[in-house]
N, C-alpha and C. Protein backbone atom coordinates (compact mmCIF):
# COMPACT_ATOMS: atom_id res chain seq x y z
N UNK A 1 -3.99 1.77 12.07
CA UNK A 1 -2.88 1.38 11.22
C UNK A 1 -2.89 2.26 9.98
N UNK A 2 -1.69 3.02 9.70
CA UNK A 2 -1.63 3.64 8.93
C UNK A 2 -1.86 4.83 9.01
N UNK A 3 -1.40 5.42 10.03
CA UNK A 3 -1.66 6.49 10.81
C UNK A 3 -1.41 8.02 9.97
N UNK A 4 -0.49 7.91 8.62
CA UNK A 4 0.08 8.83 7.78
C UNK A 4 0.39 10.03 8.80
N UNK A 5 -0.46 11.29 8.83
CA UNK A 5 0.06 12.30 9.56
C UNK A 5 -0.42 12.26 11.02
N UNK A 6 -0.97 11.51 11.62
CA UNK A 6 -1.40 11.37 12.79
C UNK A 6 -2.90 12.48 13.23
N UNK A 7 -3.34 12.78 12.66
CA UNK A 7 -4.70 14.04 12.63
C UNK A 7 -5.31 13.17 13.92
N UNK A 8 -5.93 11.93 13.01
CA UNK A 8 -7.00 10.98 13.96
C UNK A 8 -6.60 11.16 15.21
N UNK A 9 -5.23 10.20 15.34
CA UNK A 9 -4.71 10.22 16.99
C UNK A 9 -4.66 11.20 17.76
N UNK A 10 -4.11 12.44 17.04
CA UNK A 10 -4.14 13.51 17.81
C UNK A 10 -5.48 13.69 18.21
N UNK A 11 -6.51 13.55 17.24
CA UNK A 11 -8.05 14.23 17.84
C UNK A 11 -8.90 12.99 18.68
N UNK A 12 -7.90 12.18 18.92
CA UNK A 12 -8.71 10.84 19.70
C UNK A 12 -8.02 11.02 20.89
N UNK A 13 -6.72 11.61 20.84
CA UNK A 13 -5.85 11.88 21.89
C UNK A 13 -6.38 13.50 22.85
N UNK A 14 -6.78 13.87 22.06
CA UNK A 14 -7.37 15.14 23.13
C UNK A 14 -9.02 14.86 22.85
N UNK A 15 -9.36 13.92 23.09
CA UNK A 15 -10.93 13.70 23.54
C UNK A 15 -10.87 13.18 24.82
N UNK A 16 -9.25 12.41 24.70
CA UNK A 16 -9.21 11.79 25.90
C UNK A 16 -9.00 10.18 25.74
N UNK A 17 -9.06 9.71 24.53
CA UNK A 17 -8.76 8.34 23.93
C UNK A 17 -7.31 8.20 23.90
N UNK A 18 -6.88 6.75 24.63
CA UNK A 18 -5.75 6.61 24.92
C UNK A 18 -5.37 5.38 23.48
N UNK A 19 -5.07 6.58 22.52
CA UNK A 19 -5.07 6.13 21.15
C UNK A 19 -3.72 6.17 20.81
N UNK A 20 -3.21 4.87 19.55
CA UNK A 20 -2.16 4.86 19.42
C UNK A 20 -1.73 5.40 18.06
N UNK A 21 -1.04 5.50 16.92
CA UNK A 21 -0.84 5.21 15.95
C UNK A 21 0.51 4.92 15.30
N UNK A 22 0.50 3.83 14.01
CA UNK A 22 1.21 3.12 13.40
C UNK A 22 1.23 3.15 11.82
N UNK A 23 2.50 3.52 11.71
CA UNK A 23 2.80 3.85 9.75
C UNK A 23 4.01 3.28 9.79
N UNK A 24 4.18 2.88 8.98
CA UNK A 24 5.87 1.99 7.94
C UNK A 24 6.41 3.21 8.05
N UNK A 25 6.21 4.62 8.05
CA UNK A 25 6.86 5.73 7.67
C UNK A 25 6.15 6.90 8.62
N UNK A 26 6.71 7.35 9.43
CA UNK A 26 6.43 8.54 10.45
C UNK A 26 7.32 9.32 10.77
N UNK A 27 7.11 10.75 10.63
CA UNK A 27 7.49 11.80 10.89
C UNK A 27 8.39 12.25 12.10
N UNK A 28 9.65 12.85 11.92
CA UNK A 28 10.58 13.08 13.11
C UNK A 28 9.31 13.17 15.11
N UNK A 29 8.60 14.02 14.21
CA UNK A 29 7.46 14.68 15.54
C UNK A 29 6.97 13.63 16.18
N UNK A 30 6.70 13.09 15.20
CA UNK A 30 5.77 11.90 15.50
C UNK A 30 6.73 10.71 16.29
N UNK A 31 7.94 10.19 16.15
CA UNK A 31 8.87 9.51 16.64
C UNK A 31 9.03 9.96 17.96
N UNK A 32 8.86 11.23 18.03
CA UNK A 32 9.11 11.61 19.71
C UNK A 32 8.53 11.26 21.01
N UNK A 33 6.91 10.72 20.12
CA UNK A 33 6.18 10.52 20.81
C UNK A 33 6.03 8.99 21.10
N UNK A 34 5.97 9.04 21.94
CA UNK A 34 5.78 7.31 22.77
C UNK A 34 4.29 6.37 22.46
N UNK A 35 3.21 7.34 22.11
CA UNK A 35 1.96 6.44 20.89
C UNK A 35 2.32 6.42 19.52
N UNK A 36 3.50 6.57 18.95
CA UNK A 36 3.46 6.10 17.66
C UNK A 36 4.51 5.35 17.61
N UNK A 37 4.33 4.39 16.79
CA UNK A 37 4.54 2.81 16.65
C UNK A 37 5.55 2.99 14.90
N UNK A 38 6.60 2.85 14.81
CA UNK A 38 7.28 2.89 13.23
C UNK A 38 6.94 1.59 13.41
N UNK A 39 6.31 0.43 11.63
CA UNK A 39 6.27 -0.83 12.04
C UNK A 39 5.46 -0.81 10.68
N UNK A 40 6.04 -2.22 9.95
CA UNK A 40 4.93 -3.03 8.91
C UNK A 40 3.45 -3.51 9.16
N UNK A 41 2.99 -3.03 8.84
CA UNK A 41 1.19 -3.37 9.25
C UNK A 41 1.19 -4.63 9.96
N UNK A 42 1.99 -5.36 8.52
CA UNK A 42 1.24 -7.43 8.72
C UNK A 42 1.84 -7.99 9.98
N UNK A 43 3.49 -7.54 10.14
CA UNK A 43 3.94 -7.86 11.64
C UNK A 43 4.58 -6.74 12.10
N UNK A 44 3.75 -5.90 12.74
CA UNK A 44 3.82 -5.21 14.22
C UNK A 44 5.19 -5.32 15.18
N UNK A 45 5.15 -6.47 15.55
CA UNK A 45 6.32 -6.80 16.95
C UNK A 45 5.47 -6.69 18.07
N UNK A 46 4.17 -6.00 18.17
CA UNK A 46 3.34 -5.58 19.29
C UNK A 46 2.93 -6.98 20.14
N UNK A 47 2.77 -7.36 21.35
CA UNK A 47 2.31 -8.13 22.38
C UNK A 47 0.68 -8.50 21.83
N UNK A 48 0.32 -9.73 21.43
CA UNK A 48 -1.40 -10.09 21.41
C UNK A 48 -2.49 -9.59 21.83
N UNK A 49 -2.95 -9.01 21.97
CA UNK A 49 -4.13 -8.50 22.79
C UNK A 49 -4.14 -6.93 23.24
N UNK A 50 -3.29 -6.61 22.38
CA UNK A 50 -2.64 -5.07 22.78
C UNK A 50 -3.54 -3.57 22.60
N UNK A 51 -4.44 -3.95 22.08
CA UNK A 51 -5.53 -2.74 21.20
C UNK A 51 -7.13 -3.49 21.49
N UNK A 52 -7.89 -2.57 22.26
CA UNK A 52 -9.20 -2.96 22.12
C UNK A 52 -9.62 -3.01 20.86
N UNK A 53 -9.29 -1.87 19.78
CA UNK A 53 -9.75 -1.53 18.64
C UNK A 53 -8.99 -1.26 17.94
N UNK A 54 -9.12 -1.28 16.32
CA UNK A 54 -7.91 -1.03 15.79
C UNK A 54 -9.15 -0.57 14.43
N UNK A 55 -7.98 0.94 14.03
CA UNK A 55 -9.01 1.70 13.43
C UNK A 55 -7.68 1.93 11.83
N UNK A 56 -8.40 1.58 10.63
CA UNK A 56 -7.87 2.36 9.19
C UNK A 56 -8.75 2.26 8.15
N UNK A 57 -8.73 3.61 8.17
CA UNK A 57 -9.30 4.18 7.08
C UNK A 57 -9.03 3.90 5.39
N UNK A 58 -8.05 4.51 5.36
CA UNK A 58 -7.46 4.49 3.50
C UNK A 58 -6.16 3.54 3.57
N UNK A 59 -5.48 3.53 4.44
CA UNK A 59 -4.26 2.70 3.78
C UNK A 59 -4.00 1.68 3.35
N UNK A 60 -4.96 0.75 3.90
CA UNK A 60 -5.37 -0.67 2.86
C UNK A 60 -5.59 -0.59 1.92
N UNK A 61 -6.70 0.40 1.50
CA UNK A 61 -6.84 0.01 0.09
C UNK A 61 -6.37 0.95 -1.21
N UNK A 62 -5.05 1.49 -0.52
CA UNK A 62 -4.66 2.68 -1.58
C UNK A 62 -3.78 1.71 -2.44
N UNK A 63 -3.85 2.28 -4.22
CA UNK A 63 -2.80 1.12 -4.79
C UNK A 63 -1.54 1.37 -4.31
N UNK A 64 -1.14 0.29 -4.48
CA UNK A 64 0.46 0.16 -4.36
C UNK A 64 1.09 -1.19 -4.11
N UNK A 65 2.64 -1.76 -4.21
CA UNK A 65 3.00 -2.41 -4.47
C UNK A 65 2.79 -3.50 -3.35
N UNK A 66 2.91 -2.86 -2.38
CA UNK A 66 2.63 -4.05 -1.18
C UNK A 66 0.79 -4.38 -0.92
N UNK A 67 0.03 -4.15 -1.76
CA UNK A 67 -1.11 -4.46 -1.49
C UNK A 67 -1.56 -5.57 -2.19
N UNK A 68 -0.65 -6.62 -2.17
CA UNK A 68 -1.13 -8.04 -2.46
C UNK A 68 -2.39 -8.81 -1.92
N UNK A 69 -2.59 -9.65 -2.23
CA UNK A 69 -3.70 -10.60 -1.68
C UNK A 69 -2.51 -11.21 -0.40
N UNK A 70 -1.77 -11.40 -0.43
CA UNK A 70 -0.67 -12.01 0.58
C UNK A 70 -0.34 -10.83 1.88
N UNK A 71 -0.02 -9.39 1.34
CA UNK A 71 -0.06 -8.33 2.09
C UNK A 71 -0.98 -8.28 2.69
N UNK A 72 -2.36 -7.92 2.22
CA UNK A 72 -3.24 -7.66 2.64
C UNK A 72 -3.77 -8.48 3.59
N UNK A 73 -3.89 -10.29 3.73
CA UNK A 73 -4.26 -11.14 4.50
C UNK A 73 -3.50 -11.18 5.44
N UNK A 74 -2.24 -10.27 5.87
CA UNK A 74 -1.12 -10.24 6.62
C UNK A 74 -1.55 -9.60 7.69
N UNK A 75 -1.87 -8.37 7.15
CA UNK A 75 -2.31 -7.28 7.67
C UNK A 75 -3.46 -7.20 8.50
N UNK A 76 -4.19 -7.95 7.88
CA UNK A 76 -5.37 -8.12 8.26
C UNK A 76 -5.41 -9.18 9.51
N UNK A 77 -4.55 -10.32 9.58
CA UNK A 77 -4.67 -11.59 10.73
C UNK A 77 -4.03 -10.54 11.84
N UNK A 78 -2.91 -9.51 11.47
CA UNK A 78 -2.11 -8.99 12.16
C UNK A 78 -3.04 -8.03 13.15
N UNK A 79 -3.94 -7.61 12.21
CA UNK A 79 -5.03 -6.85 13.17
C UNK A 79 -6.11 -7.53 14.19
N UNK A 80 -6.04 -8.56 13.78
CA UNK A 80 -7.09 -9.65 14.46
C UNK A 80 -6.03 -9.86 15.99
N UNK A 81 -4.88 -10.71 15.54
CA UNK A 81 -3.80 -10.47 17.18
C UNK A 81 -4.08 -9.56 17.54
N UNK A 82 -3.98 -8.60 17.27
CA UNK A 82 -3.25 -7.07 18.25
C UNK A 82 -5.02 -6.89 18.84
């Protein structure tokens, strides 16, 4: 979650990891592609059980306006479903 330029996926994607990624905001390139997900962290739209793993680095905890205690616990149950 929070995929920003997609680096990770791409390098999880040619290891051979059938990896996805997801940003509020993604790139024309990135739209083309059928593993990236446009979508609010806290609700997804994604099916329950959808991700063995779910991997972010910085985008939780960068400041900004949506990083409430309310955001953040969103985000976070949201990762627990998926």
């Amino acid at each position: 979650m929070g995929t920003g330029g997609g680096e990770f996926v791409e390098d999880l994607r040619a290891a051979g990891v059938d990896a996805y990624g997801l940003d509020i905001f993604l790139a024309p390139e990135q739209l083309a592609r059928s593993y990236y997900v446009m979508a609010d962290a806290s609700r997804t739209g994604l099916p329950s059980g959808s991700f063995e793993a779910i991997y972010s680095n910085f985008s939780l905890f960068m400041p900004s306006a949506h990083n409430s205690d309310a955001f953040l616990k969103g985000v976070l149950t949201e990762m627990g479903r998926l």
